[in-house]
N, C-alpha and C. Protein backbone atom coordinates (compact mmCIF):
# COMPACT_ATOMS: atom_id res chain seq x y z
N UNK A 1 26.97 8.12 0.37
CA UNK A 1 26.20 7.06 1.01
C UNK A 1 24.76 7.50 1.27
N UNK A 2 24.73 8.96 1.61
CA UNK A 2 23.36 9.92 1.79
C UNK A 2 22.49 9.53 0.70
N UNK A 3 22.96 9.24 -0.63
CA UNK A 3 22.05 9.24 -2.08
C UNK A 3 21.85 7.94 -1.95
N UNK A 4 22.83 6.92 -1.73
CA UNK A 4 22.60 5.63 -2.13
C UNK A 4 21.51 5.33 -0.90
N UNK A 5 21.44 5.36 0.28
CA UNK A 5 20.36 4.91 0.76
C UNK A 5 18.78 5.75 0.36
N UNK A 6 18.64 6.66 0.10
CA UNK A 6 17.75 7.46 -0.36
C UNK A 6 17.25 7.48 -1.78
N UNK A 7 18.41 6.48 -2.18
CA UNK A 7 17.74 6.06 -3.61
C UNK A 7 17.01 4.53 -3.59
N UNK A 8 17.81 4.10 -2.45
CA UNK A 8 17.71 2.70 -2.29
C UNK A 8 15.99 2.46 -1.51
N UNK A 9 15.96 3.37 -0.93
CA UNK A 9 14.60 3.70 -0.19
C UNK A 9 13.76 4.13 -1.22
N UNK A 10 13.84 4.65 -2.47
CA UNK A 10 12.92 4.84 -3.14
C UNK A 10 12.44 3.76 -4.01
N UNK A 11 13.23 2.70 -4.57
CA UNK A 11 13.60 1.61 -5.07
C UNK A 11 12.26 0.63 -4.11
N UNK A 12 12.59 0.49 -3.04
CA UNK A 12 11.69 -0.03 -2.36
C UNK A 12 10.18 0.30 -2.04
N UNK A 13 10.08 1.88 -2.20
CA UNK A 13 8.58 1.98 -2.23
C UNK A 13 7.98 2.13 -3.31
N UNK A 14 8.62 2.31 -4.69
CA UNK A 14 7.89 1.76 -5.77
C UNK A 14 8.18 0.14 -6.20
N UNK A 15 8.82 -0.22 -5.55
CA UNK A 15 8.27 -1.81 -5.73
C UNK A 15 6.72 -2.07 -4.49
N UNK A 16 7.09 -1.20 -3.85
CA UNK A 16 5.89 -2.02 -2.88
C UNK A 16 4.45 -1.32 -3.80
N UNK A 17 4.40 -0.23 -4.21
CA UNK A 17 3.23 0.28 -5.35
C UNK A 17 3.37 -0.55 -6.54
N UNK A 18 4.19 -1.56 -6.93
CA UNK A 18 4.35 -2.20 -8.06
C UNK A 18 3.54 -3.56 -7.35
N UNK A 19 3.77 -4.12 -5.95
CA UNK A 19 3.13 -5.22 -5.76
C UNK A 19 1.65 -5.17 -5.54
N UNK A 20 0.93 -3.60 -5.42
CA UNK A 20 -0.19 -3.56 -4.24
C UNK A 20 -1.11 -3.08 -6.13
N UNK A 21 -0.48 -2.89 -7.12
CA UNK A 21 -0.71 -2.80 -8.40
C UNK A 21 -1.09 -4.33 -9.02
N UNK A 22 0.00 -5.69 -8.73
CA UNK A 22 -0.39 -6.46 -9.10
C UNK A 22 -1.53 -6.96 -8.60
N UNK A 23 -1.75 -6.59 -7.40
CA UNK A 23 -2.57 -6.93 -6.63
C UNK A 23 -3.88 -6.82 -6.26
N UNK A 24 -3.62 -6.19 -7.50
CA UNK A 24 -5.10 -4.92 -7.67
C UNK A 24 -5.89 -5.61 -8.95
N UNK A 25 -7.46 -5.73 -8.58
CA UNK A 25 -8.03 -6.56 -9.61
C UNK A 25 -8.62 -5.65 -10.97
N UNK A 26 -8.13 -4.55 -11.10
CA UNK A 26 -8.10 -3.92 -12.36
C UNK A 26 -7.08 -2.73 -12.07
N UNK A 27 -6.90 -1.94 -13.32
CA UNK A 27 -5.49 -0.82 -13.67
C UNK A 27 -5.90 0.51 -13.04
N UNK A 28 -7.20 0.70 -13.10
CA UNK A 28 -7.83 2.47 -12.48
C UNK A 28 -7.38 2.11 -10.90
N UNK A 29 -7.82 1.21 -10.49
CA UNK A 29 -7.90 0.73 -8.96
C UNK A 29 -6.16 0.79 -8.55
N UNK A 30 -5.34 -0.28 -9.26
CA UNK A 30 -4.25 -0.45 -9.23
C UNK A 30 -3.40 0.92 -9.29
N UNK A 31 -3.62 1.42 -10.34
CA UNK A 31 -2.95 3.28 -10.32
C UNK A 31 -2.87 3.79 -9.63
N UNK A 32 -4.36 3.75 -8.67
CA UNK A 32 -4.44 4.82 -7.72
C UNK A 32 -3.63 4.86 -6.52
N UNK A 33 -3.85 3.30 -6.13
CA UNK A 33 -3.12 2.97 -5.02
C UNK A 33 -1.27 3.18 -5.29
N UNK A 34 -1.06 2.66 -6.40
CA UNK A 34 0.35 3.01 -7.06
C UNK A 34 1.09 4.09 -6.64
N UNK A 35 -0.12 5.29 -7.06
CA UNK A 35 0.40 6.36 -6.83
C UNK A 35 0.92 6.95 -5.40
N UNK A 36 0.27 6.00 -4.38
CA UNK A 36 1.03 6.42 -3.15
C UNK A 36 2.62 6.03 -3.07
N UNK A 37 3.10 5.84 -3.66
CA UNK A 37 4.68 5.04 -3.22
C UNK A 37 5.20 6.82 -4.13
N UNK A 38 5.12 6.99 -5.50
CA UNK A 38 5.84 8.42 -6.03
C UNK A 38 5.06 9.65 -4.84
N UNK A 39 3.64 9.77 -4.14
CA UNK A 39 3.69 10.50 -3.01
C UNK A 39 4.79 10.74 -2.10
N UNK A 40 4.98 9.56 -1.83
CA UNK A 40 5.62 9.23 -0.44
C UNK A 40 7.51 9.66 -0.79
N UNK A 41 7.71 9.04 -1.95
CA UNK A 41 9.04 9.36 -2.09
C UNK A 41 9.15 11.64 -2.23
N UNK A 42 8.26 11.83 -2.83
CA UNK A 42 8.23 13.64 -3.25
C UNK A 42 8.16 14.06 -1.74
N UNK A 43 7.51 13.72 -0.88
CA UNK A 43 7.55 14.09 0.74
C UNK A 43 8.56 13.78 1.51
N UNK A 44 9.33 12.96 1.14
CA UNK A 44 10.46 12.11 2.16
C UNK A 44 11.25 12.63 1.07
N UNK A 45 11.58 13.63 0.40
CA UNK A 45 12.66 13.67 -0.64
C UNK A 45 13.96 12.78 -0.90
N UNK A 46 13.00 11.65 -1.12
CA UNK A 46 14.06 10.64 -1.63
C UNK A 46 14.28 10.82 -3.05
N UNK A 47 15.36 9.80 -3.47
CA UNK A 47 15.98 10.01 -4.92
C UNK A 47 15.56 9.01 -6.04
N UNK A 48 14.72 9.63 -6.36
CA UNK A 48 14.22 8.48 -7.63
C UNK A 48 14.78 8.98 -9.09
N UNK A 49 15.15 8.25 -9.41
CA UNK A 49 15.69 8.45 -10.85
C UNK A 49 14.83 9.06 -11.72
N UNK A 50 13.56 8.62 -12.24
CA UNK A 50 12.68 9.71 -13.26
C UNK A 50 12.31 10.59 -12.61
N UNK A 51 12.02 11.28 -11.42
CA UNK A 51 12.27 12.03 -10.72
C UNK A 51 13.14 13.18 -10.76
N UNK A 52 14.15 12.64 -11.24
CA UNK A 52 15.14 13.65 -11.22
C UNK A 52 16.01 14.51 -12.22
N UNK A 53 16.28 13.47 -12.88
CA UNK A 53 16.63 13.16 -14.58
C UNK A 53 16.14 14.24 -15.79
N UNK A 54 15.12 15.02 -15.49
CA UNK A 54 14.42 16.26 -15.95
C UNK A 54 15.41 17.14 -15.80
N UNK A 55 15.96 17.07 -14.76
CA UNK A 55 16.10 18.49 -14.11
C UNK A 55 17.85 18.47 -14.52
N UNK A 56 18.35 17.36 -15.18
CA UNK A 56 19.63 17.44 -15.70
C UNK A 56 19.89 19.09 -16.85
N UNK A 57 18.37 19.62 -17.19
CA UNK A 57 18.79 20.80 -18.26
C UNK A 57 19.46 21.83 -17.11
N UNK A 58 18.79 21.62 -15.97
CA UNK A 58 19.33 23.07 -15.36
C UNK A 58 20.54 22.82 -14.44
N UNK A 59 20.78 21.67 -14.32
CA UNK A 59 21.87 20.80 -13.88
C UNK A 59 23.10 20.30 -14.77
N UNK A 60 23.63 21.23 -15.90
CA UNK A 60 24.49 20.49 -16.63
C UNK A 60 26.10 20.45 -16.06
N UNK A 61 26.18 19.68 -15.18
CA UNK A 61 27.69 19.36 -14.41
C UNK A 61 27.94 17.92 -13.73
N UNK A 62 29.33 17.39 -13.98
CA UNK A 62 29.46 15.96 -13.33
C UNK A 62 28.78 15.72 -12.00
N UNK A 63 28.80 16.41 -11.31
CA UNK A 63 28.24 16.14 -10.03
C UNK A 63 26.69 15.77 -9.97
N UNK A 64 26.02 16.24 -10.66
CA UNK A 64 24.74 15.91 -10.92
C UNK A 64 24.71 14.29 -11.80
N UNK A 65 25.22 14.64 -12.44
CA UNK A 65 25.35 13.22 -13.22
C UNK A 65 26.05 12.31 -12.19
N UNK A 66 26.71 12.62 -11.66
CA UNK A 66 26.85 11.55 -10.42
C UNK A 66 26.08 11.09 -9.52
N UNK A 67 25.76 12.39 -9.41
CA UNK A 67 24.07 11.84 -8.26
C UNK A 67 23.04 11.38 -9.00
N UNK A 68 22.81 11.00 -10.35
CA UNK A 68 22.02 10.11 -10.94
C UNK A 68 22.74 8.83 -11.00
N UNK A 69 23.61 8.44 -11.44
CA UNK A 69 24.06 7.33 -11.55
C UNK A 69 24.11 6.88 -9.99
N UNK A 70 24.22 7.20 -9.14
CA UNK A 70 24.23 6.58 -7.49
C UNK A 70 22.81 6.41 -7.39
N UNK A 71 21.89 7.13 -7.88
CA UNK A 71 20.22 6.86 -7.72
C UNK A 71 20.10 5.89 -8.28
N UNK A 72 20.64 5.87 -9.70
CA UNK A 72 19.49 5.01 -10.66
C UNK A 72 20.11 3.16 -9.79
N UNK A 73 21.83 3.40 -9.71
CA UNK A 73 21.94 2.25 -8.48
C UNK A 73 21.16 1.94 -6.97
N UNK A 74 21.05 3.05 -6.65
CA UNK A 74 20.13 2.72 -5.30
C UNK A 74 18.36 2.25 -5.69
N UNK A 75 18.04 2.89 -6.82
CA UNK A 75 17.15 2.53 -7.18
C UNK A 75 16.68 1.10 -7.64
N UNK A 76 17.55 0.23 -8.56
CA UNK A 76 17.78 -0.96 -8.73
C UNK A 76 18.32 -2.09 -7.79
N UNK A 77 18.66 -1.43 -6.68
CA UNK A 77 18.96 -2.45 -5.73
C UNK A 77 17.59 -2.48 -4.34
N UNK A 78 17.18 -1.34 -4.64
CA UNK A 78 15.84 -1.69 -3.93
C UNK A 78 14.78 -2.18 -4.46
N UNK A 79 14.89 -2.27 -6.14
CA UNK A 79 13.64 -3.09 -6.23
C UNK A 79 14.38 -4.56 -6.77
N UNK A 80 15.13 -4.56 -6.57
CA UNK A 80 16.19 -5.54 -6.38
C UNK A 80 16.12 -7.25 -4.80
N UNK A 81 16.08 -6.13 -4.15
CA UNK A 81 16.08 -6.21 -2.77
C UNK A 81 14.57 -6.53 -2.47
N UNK A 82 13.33 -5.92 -2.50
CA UNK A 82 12.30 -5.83 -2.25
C UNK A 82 11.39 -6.97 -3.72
N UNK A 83 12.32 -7.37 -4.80
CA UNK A 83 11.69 -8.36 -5.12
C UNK A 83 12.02 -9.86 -4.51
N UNK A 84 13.32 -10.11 -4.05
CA UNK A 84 13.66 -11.70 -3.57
C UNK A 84 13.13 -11.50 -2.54
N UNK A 85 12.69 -10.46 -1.41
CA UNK A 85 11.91 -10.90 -0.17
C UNK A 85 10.25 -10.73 -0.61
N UNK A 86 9.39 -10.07 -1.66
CA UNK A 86 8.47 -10.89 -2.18
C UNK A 86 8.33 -12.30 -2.40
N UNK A 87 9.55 -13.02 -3.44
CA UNK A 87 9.20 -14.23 -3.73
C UNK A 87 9.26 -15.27 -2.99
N UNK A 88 9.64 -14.78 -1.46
CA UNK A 88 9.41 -15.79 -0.29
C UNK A 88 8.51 -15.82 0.57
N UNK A 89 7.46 -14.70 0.19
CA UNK A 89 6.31 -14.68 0.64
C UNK A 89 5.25 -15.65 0.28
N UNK A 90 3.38 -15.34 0.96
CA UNK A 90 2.96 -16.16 0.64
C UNK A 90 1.98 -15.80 -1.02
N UNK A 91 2.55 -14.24 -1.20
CA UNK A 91 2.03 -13.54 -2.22
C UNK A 91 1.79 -14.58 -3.40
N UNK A 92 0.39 -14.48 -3.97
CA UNK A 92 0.02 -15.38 -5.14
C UNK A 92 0.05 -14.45 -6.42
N UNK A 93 1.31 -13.81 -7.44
CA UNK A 93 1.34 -12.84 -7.97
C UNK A 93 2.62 -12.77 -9.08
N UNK A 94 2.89 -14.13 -8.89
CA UNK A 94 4.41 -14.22 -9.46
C UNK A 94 3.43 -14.88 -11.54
N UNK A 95 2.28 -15.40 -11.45
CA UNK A 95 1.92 -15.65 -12.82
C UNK A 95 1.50 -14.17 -13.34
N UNK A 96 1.05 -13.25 -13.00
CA UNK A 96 0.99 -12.03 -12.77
C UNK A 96 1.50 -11.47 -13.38
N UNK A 97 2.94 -11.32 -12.56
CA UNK A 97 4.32 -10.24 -13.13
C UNK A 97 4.71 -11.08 -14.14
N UNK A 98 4.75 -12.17 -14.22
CA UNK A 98 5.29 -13.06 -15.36
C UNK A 98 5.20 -12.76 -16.61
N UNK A 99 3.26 -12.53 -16.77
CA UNK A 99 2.34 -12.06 -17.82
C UNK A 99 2.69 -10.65 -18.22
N UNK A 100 3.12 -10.23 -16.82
CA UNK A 100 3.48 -8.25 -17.46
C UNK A 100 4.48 -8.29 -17.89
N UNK A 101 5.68 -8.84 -17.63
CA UNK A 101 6.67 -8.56 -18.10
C UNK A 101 6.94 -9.34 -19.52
N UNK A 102 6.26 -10.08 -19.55
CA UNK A 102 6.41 -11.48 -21.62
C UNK A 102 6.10 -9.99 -22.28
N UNK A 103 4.79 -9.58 -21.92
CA UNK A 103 4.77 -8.41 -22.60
C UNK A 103 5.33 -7.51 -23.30
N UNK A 104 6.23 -7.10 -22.26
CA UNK A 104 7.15 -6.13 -22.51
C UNK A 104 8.17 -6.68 -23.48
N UNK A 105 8.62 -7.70 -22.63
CA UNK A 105 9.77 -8.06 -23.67
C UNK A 105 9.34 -9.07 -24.79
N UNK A 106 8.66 -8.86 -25.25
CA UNK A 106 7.89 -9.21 -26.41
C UNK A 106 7.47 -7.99 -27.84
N UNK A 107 7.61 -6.87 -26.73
CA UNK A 107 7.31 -5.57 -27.80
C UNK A 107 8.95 -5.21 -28.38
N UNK A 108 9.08 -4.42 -29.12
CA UNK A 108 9.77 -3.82 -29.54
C UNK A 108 11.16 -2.92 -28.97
N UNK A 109 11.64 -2.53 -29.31
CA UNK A 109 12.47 -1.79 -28.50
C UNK A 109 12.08 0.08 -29.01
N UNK A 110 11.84 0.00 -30.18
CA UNK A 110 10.98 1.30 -30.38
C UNK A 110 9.29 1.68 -29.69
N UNK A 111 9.16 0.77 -29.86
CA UNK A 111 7.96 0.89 -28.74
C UNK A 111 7.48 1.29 -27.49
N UNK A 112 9.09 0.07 -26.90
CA UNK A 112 9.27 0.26 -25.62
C UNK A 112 9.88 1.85 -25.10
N UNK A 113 10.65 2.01 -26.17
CA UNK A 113 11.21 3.82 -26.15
C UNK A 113 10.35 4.44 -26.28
N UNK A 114 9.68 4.76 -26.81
CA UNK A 114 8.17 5.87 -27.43
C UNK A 114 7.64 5.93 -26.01
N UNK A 115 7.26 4.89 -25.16
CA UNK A 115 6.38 4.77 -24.22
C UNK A 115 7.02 4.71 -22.85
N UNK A 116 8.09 5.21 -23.12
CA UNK A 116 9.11 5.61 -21.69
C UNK A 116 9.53 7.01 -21.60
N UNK A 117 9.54 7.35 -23.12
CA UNK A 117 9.59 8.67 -22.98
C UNK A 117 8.26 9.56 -22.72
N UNK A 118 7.15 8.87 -23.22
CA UNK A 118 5.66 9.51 -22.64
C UNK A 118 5.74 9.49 -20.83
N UNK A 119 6.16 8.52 -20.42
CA UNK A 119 6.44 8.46 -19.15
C UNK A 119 7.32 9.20 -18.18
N UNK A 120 8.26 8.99 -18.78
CA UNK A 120 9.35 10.66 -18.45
C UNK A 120 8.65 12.11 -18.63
N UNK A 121 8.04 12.25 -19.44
CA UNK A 121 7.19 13.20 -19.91
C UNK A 121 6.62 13.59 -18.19
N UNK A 122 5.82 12.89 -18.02
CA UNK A 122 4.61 12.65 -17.19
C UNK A 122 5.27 12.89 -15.92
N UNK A 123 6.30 11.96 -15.80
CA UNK A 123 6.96 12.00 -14.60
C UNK A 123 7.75 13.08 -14.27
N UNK A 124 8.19 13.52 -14.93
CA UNK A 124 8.76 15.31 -14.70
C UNK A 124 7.68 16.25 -14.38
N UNK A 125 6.77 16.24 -15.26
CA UNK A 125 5.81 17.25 -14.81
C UNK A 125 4.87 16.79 -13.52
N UNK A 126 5.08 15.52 -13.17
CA UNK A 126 3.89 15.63 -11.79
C UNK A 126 5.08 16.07 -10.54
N UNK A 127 6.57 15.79 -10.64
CA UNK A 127 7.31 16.47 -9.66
C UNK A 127 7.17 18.17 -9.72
N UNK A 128 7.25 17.96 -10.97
CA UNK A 128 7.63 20.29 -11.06
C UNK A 128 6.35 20.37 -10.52
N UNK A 129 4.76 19.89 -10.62
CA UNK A 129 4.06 20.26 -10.46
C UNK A 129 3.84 19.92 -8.65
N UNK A 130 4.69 19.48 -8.25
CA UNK A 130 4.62 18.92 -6.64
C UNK A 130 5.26 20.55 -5.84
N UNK A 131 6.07 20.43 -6.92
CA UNK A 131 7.26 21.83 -6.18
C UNK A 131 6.18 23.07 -6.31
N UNK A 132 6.02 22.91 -7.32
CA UNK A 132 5.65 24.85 -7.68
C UNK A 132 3.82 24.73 -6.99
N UNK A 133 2.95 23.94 -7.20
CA UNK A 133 1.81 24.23 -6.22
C UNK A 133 1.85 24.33 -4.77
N UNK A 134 1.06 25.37 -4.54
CA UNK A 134 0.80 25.87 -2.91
C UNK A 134 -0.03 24.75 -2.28
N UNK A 135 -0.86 24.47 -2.41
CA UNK A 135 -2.59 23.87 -2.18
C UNK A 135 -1.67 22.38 -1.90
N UNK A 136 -1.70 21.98 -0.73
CA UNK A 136 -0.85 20.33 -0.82
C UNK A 136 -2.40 19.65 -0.77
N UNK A 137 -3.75 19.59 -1.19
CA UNK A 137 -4.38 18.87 -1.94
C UNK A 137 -3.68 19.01 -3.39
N UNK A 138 -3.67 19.71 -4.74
CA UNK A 138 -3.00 20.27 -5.34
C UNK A 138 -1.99 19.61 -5.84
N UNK A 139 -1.13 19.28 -4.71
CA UNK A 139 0.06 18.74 -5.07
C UNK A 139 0.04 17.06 -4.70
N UNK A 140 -0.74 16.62 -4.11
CA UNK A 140 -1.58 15.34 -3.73
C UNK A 140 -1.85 15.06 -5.29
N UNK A 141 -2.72 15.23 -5.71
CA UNK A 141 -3.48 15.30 -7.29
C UNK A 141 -2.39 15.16 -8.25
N UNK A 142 -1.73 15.97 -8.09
CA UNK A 142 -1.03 16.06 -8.89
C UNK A 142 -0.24 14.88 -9.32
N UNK A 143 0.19 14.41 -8.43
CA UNK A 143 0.90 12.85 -8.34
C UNK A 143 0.00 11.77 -8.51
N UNK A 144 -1.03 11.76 -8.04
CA UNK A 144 -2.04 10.71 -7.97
C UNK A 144 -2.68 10.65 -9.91
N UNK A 145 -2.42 12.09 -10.10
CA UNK A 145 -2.96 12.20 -11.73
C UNK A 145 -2.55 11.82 -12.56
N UNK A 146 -0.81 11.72 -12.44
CA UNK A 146 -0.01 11.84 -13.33
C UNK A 146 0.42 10.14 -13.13
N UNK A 147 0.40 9.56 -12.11
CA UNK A 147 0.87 8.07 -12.02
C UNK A 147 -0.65 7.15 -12.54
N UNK A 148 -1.84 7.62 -12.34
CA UNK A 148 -2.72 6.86 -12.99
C UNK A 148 -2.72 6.76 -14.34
N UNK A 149 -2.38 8.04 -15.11
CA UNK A 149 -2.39 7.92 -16.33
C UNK A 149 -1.08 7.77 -17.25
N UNK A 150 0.14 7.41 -16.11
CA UNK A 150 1.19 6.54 -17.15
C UNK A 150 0.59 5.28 -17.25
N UNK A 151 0.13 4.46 -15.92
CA UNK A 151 0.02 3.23 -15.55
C UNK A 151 -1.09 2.96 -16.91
N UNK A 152 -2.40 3.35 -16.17
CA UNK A 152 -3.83 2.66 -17.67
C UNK A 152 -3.47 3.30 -19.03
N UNK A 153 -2.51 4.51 -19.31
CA UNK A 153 -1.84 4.41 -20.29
C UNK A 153 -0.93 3.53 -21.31
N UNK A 154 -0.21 2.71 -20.48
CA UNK A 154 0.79 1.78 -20.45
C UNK A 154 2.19 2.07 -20.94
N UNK A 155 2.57 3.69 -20.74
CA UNK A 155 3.59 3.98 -20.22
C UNK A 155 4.88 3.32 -19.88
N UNK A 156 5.77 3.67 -20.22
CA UNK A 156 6.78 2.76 -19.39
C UNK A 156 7.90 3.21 -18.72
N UNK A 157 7.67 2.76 -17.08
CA UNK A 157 8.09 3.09 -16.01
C UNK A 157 9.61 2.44 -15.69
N UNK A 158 11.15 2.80 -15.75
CA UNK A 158 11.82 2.07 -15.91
C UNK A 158 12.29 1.37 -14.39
N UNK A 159 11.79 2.73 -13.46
CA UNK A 159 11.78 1.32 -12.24
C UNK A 159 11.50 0.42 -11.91
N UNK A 160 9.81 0.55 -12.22
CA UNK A 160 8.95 0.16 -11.58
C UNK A 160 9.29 -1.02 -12.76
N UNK A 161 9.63 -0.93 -14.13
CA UNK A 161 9.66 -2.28 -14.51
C UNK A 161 11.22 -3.28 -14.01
N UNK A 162 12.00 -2.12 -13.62
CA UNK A 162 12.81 -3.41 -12.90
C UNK A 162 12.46 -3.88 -11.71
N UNK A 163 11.62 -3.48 -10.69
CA UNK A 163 10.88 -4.47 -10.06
C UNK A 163 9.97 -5.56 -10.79
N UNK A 164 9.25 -5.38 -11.62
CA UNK A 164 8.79 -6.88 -12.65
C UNK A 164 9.50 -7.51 -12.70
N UNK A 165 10.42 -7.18 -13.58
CA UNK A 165 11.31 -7.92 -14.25
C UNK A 165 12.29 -8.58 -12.80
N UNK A 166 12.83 -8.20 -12.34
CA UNK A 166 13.31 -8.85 -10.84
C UNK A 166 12.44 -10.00 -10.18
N UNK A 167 11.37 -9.48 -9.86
CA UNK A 167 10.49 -10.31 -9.35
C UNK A 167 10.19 -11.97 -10.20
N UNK A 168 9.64 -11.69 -11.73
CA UNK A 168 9.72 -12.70 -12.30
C UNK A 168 10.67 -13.35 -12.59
N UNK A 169 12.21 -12.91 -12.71
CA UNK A 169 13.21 -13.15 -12.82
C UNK A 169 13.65 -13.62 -14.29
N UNK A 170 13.06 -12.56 -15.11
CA UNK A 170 13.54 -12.45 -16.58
C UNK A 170 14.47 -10.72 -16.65
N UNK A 171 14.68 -10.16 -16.11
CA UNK A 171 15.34 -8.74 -16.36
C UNK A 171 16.43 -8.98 -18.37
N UNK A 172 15.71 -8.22 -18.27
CA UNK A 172 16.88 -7.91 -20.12
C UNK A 172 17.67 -6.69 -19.68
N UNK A 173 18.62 -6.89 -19.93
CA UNK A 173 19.48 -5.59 -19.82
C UNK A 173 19.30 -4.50 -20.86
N UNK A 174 19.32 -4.99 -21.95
CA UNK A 174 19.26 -3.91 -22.98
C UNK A 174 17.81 -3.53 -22.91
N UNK A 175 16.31 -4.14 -23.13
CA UNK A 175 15.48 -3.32 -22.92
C UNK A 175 15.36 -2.79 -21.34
N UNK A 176 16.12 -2.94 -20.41
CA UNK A 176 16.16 -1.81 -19.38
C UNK A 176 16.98 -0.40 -20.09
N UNK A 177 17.67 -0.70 -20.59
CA UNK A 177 18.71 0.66 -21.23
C UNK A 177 17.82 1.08 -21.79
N UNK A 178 16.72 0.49 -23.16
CA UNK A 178 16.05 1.37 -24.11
C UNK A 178 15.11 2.39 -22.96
N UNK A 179 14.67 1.51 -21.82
CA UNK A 179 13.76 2.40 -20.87
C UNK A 179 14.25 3.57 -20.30
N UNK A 180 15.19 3.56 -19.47
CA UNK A 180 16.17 4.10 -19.30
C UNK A 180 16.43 5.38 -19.69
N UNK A 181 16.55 4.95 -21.02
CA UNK A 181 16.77 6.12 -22.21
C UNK A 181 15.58 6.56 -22.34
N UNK A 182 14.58 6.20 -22.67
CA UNK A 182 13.66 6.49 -22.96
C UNK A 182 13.07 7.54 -22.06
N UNK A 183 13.06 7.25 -20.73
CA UNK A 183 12.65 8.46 -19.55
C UNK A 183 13.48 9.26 -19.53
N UNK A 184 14.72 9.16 -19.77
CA UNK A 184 15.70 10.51 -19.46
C UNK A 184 15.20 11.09 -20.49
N UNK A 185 14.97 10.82 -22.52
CA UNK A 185 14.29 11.72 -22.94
C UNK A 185 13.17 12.43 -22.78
N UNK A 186 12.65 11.66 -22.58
CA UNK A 186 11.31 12.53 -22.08
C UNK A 186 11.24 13.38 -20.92
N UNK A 187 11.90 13.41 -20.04
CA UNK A 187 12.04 14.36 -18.62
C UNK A 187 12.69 15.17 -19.06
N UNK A 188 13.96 15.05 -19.60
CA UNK A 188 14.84 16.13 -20.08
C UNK A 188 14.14 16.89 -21.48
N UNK A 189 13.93 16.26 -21.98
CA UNK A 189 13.07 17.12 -22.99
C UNK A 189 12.16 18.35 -22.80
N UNK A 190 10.79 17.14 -21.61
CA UNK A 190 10.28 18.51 -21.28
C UNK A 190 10.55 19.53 -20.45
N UNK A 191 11.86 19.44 -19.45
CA UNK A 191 12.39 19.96 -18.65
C UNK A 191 12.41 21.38 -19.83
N UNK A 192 12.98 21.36 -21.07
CA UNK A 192 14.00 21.76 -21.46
C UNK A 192 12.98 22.99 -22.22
N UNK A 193 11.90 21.91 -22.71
CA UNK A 193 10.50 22.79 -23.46
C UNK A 193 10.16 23.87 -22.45
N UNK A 194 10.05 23.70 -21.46
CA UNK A 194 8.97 24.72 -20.34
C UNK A 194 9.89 26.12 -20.04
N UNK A 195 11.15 25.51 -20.11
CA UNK A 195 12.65 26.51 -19.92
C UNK A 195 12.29 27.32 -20.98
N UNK A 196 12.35 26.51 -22.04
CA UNK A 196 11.92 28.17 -23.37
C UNK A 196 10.85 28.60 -23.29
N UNK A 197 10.34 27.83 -22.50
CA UNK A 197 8.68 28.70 -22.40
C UNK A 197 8.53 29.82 -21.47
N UNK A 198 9.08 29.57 -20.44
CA UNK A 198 9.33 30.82 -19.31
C UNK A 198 10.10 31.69 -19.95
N UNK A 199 11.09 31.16 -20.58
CA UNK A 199 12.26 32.61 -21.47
C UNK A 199 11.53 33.49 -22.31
N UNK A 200 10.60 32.64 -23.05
CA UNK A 200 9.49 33.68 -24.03
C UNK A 200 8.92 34.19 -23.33
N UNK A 201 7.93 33.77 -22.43
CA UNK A 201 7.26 34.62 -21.29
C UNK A 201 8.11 36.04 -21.13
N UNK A 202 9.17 35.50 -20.41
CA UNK A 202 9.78 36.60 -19.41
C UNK A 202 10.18 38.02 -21.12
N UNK A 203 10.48 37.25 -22.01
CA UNK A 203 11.02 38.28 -23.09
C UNK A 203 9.63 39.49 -23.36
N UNK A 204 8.74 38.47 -23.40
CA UNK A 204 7.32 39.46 -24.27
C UNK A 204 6.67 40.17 -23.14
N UNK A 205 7.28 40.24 -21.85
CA UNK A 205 6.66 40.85 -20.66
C UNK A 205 7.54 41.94 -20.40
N UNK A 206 8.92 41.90 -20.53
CA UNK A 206 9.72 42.68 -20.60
C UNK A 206 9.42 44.06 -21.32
């Protein structure tokens, strides 16, 4: 129940960086502010699914895989949750998400993969890079760096697009899966790259 609310809490503060994004009258502006909701979850060690999903290389056991699948649920029910009490607001933002999300599901499903796994990419390394820097400016940056340049990249974020997709109330199931997939490759991937990279290190120092 510990994961599911802590996933469910994360769910909710990247929808609220997903609304203060729409809300935002260009993408540099929108990013930045974005980036406070993945801050806030790395400090409150809540459970966000691309977040975590990297770290399945050094994690290979059911239990871990359990505690993703309870995230990636807590995760979807908070932006779940945090989109039907948007659309009863007086928020003017729903032609908006409408427009972002035709988008999406208008592209491809290879597309949409290519650019979830750049995102997984991204999103693994601004957590490792949260953990392992001293300097909490440093580790501030770090997050703020790495979420601006999935976002004006156009990246694809599989939470943050099931808050869109919720909100407008088009969700596709299967291009959520290609996303999905798409970030677990890319996190786990590079999880997996940096692992042989420290092993070479540690060999040629030896």
């Amino acid at each position: 129940m510990r994961i599911l609310i802590r996933s469910f809490l994360a769910g909710v503060l990247v929808s609220m960086g997903g609304v203060v994004y729409l809300m935002s009258p260009d993408k540099v502006s929108g990013s930045f502010l974005f980036s406070f909701a993945l801050f806030a979850i790395v400090n409150l060690n809540l459970n966000l699914f691309t977040g975590k999903i990297g770290y399945l290389v050094l994690n290979l056991n059911w239990k871990y895989v359990g505690m993703l699948g309870i995230t990636l649920v807590g995760n979807f029910l908070g932006t779940l949750c945090t989109a039907f009490l948007i659309r009863l607001t007086r928020m003017d933002i729903m032609d908006t998400v409408t427009k972002v999300t035709q988008i999406k599901l208008d592209d491809s499903y290879l597309s949409m993969f290519v650019l979830a796994i750049f995102c997984g990419m991204l999103m693994f390394l601004g957590v490792d890079l949260f953990r392992s820097i001293e300097s909490y400016v440093g580790k501030a940056l770090s997050i703020i760096f790495v979420v601006m340049i999935f976002i004006v990249s156009g990246f694809e974020h599989c939470i943050a697009d099931m808050f869109y997709f919720n909100l407008a109330g088009n969700l596709n199931f299967v291009t959520l899966a290609v996303l999905i997939l798409g970030n677990s490759v890319g996190g786990t991937l590079l999880c997996f790259l940096c692992e042989k990279g420290k092993e070479q290190k540690d060999v040629a120092s030896a």
